[in-house]
N, C-alpha and C. Protein backbone atom coordinates (compact mmCIF):
# COMPACT_ATOMS: atom_id res chain seq x y z
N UNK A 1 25.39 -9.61 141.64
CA UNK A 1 26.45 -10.23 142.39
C UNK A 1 27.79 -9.89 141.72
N UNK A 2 28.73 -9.47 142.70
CA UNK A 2 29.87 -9.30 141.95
C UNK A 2 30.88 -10.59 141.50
N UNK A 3 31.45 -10.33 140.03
CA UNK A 3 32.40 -11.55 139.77
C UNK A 3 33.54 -11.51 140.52
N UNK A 4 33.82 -12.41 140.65
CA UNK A 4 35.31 -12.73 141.73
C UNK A 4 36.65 -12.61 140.37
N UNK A 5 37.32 -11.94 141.36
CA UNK A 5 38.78 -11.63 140.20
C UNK A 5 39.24 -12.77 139.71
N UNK A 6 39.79 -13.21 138.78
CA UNK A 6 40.42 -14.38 138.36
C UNK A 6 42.07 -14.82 139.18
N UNK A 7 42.51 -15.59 139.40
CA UNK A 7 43.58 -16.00 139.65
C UNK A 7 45.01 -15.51 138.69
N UNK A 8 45.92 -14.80 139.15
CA UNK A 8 46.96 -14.57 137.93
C UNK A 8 47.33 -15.80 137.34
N UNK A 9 47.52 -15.76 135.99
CA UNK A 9 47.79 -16.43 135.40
C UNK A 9 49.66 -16.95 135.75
N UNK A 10 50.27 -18.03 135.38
CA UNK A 10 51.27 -18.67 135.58
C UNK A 10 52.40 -17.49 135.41
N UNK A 11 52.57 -17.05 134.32
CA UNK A 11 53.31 -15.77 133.91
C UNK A 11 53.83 -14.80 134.94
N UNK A 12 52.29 -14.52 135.75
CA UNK A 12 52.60 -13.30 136.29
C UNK A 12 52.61 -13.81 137.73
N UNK A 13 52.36 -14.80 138.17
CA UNK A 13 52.56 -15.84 138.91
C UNK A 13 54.37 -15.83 139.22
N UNK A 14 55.03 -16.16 138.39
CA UNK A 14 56.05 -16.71 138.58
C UNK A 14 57.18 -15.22 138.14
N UNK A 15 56.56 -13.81 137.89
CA UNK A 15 56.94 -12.65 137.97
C UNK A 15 57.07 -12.25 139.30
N UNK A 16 55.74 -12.10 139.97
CA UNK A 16 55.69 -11.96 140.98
C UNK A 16 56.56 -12.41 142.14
N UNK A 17 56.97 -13.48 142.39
CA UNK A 17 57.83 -14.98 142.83
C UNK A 17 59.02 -14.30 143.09
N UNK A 18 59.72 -14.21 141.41
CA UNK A 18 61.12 -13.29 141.11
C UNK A 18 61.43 -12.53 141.28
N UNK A 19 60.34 -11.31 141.33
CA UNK A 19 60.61 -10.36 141.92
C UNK A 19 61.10 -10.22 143.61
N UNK A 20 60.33 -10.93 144.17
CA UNK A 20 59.76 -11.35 145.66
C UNK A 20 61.29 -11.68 145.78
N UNK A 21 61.73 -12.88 145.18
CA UNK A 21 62.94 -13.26 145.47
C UNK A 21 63.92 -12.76 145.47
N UNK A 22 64.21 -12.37 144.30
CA UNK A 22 65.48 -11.70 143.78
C UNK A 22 65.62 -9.81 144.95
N UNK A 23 64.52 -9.68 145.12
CA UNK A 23 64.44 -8.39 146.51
C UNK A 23 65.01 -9.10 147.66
N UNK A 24 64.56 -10.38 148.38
CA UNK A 24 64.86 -10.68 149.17
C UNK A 24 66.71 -11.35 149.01
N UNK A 25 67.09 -11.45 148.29
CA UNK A 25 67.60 -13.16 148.01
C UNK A 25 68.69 -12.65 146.79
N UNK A 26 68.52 -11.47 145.89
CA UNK A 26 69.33 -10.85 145.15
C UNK A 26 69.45 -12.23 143.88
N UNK A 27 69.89 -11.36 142.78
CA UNK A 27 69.44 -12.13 141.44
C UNK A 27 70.40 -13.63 141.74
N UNK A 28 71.60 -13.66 142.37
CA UNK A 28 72.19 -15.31 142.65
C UNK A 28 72.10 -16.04 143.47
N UNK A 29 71.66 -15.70 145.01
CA UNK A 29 70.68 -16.22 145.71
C UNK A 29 69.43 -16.84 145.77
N UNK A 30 68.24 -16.53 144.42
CA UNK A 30 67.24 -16.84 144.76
C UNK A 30 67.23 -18.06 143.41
N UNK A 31 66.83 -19.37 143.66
CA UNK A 31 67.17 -20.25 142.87
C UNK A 31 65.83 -20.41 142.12
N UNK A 32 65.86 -21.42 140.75
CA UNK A 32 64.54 -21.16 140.43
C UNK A 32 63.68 -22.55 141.13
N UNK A 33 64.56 -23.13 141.78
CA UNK A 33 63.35 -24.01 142.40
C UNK A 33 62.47 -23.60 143.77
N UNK A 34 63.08 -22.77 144.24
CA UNK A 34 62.40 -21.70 144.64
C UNK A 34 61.18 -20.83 144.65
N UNK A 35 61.80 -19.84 143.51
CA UNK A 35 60.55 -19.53 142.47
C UNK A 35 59.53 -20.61 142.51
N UNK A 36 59.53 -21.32 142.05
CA UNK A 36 58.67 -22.10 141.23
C UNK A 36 57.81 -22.80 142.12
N UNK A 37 58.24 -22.80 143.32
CA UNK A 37 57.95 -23.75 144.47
C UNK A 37 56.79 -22.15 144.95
N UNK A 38 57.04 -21.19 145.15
CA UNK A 38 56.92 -19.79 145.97
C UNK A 38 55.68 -19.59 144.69
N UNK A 39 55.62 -19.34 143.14
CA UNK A 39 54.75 -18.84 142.32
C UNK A 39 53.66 -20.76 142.21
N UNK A 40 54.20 -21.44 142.60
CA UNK A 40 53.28 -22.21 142.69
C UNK A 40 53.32 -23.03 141.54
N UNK A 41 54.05 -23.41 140.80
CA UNK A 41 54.65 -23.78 139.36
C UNK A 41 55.19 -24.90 139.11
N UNK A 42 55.63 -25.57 137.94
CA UNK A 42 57.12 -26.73 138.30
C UNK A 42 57.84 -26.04 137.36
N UNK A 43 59.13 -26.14 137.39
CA UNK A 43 60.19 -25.60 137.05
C UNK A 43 60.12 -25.58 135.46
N UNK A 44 59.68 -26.53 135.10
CA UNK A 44 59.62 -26.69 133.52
C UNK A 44 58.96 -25.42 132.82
N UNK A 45 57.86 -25.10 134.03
CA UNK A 45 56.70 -23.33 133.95
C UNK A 45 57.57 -22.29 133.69
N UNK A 46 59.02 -22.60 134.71
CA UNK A 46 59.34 -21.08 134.28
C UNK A 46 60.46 -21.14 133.05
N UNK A 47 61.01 -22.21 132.48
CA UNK A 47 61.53 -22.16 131.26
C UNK A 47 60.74 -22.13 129.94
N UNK A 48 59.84 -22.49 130.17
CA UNK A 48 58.67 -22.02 128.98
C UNK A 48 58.06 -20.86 129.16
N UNK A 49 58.35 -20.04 130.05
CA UNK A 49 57.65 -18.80 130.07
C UNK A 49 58.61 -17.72 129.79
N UNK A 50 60.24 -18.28 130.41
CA UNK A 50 60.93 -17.26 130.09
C UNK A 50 62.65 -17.82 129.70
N UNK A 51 62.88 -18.31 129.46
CA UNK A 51 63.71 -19.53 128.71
C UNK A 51 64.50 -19.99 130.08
N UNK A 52 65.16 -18.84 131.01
CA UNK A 52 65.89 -19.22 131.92
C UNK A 52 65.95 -18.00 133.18
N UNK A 53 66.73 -17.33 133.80
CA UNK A 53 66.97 -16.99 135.15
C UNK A 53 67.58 -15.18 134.56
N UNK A 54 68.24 -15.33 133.64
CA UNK A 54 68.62 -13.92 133.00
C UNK A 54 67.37 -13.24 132.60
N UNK A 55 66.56 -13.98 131.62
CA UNK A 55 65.11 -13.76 131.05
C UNK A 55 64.37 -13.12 132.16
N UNK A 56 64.11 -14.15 132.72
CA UNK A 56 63.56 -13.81 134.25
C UNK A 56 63.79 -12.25 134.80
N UNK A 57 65.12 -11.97 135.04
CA UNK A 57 65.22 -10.94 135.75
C UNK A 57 65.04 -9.55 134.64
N UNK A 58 64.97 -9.91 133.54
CA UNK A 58 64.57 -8.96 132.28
C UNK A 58 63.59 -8.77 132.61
N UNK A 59 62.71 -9.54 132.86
CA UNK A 59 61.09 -9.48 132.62
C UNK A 59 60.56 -8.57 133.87
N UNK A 60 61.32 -9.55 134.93
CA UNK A 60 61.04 -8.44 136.62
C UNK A 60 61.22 -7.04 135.93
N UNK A 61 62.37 -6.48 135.58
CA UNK A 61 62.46 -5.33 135.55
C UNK A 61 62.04 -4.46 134.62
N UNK A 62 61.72 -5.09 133.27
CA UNK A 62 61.26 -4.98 132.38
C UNK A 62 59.53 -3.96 132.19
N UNK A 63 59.01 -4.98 133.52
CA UNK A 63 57.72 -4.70 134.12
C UNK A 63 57.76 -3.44 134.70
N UNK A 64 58.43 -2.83 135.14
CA UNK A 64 58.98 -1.42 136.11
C UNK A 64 59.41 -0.22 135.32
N UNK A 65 60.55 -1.23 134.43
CA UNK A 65 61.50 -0.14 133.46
C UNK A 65 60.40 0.25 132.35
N UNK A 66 59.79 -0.42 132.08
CA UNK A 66 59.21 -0.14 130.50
C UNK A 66 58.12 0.63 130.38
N UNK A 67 57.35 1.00 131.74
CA UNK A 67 56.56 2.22 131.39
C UNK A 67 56.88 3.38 131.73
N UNK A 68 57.87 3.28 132.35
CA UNK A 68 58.41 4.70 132.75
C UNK A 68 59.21 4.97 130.91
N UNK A 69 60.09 4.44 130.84
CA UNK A 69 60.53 4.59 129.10
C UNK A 69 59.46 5.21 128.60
N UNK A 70 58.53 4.54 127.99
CA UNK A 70 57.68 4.99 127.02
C UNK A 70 57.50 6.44 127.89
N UNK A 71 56.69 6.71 129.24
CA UNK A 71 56.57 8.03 129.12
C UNK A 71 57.77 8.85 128.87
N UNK A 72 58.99 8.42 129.52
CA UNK A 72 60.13 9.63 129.00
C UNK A 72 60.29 9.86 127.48
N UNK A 73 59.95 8.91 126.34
CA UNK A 73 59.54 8.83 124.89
C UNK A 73 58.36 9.38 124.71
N UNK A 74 57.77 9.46 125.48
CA UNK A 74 56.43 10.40 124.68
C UNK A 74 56.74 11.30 124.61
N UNK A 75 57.11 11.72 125.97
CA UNK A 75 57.26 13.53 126.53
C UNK A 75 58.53 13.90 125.43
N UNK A 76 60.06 13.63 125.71
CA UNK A 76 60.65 13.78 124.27
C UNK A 76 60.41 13.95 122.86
N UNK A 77 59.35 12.93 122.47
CA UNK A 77 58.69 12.81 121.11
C UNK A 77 58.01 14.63 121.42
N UNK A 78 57.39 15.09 122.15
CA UNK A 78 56.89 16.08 122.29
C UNK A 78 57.50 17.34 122.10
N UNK A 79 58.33 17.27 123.20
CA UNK A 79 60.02 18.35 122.68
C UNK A 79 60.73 18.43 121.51
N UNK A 80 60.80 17.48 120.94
CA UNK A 80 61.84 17.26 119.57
C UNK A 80 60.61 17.81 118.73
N UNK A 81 59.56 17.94 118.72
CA UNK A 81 58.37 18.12 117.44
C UNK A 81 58.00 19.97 117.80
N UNK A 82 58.34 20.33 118.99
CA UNK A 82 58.64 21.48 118.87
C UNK A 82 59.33 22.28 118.88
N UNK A 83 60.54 21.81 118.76
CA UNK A 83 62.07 22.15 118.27
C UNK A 83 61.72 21.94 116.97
N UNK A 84 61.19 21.10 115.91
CA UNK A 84 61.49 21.07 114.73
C UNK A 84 60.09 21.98 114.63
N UNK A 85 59.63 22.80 115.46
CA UNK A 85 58.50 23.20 114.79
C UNK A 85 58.83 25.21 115.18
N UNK A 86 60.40 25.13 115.73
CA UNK A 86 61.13 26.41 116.11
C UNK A 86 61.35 26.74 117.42
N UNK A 87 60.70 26.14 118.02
CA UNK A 87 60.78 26.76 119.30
C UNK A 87 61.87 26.54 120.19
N UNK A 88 62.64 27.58 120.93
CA UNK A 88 64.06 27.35 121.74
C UNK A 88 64.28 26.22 122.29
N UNK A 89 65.52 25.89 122.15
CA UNK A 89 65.92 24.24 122.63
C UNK A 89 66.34 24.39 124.19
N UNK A 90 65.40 24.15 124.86
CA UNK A 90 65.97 24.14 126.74
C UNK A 90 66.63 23.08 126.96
N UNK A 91 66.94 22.83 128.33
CA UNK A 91 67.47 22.01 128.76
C UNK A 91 66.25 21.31 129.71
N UNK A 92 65.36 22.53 130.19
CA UNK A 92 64.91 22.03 132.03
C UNK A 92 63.77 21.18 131.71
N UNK A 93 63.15 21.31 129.82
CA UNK A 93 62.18 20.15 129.85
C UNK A 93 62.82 18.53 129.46
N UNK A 94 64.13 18.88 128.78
CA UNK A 94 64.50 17.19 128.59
C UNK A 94 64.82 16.72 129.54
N UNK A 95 65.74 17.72 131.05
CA UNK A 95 65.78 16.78 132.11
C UNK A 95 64.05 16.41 132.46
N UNK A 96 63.11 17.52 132.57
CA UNK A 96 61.74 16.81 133.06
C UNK A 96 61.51 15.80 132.75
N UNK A 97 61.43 15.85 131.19
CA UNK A 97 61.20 14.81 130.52
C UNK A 97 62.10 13.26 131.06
N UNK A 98 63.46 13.21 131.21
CA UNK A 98 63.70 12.15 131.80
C UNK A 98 63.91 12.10 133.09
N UNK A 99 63.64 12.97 134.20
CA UNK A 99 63.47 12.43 135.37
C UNK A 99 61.95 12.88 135.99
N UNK A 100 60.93 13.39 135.76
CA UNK A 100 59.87 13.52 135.88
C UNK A 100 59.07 11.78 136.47
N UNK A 101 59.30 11.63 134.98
CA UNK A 101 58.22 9.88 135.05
C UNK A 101 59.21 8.72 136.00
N UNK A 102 60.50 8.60 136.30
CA UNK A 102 60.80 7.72 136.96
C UNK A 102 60.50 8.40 138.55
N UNK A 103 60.60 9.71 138.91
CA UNK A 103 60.62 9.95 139.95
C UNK A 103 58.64 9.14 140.46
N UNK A 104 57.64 9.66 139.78
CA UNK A 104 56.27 9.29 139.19
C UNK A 104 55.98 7.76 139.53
N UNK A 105 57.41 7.04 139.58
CA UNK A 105 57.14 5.67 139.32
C UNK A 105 56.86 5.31 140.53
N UNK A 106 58.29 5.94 141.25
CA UNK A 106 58.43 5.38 142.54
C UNK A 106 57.28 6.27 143.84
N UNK A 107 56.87 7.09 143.45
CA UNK A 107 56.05 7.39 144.47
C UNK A 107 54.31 6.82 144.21
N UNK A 108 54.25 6.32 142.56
CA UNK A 108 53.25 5.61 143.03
C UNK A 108 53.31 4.13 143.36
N UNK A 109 54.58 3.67 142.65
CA UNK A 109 54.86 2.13 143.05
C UNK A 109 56.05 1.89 143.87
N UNK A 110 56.42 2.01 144.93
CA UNK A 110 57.59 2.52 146.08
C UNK A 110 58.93 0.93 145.19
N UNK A 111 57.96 -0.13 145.07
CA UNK A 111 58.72 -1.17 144.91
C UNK A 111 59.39 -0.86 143.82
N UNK A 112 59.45 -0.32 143.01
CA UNK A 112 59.89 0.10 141.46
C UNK A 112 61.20 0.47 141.74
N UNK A 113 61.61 1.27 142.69
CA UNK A 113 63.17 2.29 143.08
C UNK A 113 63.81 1.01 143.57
N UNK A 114 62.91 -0.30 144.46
CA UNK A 114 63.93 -1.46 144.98
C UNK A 114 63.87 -2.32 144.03
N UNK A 115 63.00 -2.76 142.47
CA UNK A 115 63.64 -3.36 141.65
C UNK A 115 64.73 -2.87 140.57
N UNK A 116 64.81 -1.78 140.63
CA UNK A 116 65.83 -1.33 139.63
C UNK A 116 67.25 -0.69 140.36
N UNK A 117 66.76 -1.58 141.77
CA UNK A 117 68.55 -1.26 142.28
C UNK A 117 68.74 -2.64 142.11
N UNK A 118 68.19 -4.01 141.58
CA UNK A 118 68.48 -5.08 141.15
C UNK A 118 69.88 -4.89 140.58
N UNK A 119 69.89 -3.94 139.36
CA UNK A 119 70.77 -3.75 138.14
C UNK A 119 71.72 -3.83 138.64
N UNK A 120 71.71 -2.90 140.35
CA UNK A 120 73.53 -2.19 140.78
C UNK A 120 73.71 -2.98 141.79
N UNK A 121 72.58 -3.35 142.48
CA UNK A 121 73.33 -4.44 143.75
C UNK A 121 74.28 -6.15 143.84
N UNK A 122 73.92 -6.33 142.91
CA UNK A 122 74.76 -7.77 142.78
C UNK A 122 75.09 -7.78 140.98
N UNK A 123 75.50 -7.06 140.54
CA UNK A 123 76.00 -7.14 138.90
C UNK A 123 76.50 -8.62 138.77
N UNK A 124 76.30 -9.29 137.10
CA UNK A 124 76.62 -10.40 136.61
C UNK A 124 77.22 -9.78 135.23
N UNK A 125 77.65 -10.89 134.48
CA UNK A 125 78.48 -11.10 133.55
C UNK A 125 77.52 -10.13 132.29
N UNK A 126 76.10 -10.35 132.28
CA UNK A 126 75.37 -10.41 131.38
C UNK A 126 74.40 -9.05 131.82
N UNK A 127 75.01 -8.18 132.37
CA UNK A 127 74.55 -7.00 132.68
C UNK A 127 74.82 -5.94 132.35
N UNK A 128 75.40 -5.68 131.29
CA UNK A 128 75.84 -4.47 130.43
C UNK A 128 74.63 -4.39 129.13
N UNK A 129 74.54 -5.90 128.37
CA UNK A 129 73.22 -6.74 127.97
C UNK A 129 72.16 -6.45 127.88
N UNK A 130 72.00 -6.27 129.81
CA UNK A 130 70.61 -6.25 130.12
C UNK A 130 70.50 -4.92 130.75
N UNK A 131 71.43 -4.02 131.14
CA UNK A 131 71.42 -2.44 130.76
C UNK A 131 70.65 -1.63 129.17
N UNK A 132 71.86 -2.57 128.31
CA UNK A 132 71.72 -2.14 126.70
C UNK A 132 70.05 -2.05 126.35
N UNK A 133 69.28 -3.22 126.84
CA UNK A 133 67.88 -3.91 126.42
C UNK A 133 67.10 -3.16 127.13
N UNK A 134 66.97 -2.88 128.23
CA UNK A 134 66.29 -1.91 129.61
C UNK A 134 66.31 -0.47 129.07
N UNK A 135 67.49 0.25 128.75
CA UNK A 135 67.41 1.74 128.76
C UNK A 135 68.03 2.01 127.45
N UNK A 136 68.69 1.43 126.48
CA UNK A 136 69.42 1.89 125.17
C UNK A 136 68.80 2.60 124.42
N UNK A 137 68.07 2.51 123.87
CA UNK A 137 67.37 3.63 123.37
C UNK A 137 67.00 5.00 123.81
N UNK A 138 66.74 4.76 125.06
CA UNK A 138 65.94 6.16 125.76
C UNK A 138 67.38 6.58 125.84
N UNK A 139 68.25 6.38 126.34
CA UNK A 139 69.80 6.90 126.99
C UNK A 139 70.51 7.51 125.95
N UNK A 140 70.22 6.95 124.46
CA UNK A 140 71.10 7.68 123.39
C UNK A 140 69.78 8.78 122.98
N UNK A 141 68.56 8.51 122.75
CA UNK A 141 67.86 9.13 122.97
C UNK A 141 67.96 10.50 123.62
N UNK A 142 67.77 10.53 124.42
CA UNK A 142 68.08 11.89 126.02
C UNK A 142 69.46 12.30 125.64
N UNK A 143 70.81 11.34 125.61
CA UNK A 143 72.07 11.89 125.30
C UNK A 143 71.56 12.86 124.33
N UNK A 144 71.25 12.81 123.04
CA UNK A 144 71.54 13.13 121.88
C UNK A 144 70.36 14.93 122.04
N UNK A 145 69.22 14.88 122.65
CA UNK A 145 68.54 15.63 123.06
C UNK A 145 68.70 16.91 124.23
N UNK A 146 70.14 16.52 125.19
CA UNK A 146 70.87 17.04 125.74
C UNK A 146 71.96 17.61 125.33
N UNK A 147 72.35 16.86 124.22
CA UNK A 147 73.18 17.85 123.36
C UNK A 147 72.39 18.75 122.81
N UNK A 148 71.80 18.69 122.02
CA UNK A 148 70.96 19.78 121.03
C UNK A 148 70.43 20.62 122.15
N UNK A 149 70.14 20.59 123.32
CA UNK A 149 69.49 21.46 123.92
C UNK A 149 71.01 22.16 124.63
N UNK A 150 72.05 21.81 124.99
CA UNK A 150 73.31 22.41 125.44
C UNK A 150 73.60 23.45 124.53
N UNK A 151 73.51 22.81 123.44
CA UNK A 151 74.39 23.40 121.92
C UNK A 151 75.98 23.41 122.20
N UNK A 152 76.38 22.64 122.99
CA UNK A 152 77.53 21.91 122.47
C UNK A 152 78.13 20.83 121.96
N UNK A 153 79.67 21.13 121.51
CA UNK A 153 79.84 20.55 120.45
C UNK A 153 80.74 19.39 121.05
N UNK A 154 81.71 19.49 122.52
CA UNK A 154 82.22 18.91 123.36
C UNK A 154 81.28 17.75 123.28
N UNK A 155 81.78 16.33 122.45
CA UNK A 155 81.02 15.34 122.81
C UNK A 155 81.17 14.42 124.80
N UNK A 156 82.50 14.79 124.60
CA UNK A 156 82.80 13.83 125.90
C UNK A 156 82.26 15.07 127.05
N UNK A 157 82.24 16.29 127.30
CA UNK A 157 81.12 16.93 128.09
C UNK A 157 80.49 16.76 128.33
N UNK A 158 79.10 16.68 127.03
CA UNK A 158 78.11 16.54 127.02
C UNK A 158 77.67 15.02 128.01
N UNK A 159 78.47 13.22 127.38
CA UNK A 159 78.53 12.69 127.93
C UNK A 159 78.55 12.51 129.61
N UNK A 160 79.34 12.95 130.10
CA UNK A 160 79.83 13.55 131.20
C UNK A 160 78.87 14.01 132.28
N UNK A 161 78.17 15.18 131.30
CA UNK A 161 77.02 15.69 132.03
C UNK A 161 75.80 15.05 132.25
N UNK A 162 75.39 14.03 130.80
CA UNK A 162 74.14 12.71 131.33
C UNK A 162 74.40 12.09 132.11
N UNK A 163 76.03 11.42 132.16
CA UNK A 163 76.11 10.50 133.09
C UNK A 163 75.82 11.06 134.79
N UNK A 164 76.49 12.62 134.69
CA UNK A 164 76.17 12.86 136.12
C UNK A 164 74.27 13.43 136.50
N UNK A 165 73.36 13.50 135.24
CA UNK A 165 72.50 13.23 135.39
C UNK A 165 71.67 12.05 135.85
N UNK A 166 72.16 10.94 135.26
CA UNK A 166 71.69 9.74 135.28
C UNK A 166 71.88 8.87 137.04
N UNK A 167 73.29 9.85 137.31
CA UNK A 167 73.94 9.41 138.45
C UNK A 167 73.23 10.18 139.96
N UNK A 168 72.83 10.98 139.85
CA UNK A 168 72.24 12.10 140.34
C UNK A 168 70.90 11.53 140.67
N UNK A 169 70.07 11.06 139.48
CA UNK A 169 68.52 10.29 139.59
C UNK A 169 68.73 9.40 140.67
N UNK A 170 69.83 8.34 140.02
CA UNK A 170 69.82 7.03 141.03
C UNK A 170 69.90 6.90 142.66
């Protein structure tokens, strides 16, 4: 006999919810009594799970953003180890490398491209923050890997040119 799946736990319960919401309802629209009412919860659930409503929308995106990261960090980790191991510094695998796995994301999880227009559709105070926490690493990361693969020395170029990379993805 087969076992029956378990019920999500409260966590992913009240992920789910936020997400749901904040798509429909955008991150200041969707309230957490809401949530909480929608993941099935009492409100007290989602401050112990995630202190408050900023947290919250970390975590939504967090869930989306954070495995695509690690693969653009693997694949990099991969490039940089054969650059230090001689081999010519390109350009066409660090862009792969960072637009490969997000493109990856969204065609296997379509919802992924509509939570991470969260970031640009209704901006708050505390969203440069939650930019910094989401992509900071990978972004100086890739910057710094786009230089070495340019071989220039023009820092604000180089800049210039991720951003119209980055701008280009979105």
């Amino acid at each position: 006999m087969a076992e029956s799946v378990p019920p999500r736990g409260t966590r992913e319960r009240i992920l789910d919810a936020a997400e749901r919401l904040f798509l429909e309802r955008g991150f200041r629209g969707a309230s957490l009594r809401a949530l909480s009412s929608l993941a099935r919860v009492n409100l007290a659930a989602v401050g112990y799970h995630f202190g408050g409503k900023d947290e919250l929308l970390r975590a939504v995106l967090e869930r989306h953003v954070g495995p695509v990261n690690t693969e653009r960090l693997r694949r990099l980790d991969r490039i940089e180890a054969d650059w230090r191991a001689g081999k010519p510094r390109r350009l066409e695998p660090v862009l792969a490398a960072l637009l490969e796995p997000a493109f990856a994301s969204v065609r296997s999880e379509p919802e992924s491209r509509d939570v991470t227009t969260l970031l640009f559709r209704a901006p708050h105070e505390r969203m440069p923050e939650l930019v910094e926490r989401l992509f900071g690493e990978c972004a100086r990361r890739f910057h710094a890997a786009l230089a070495r693969a340019l071989g220039r020395a023009d820092a604000t170029a180089t800049a210039l040119r991720f951003q119209m990379v980055i701008g280009a993805m979105l």
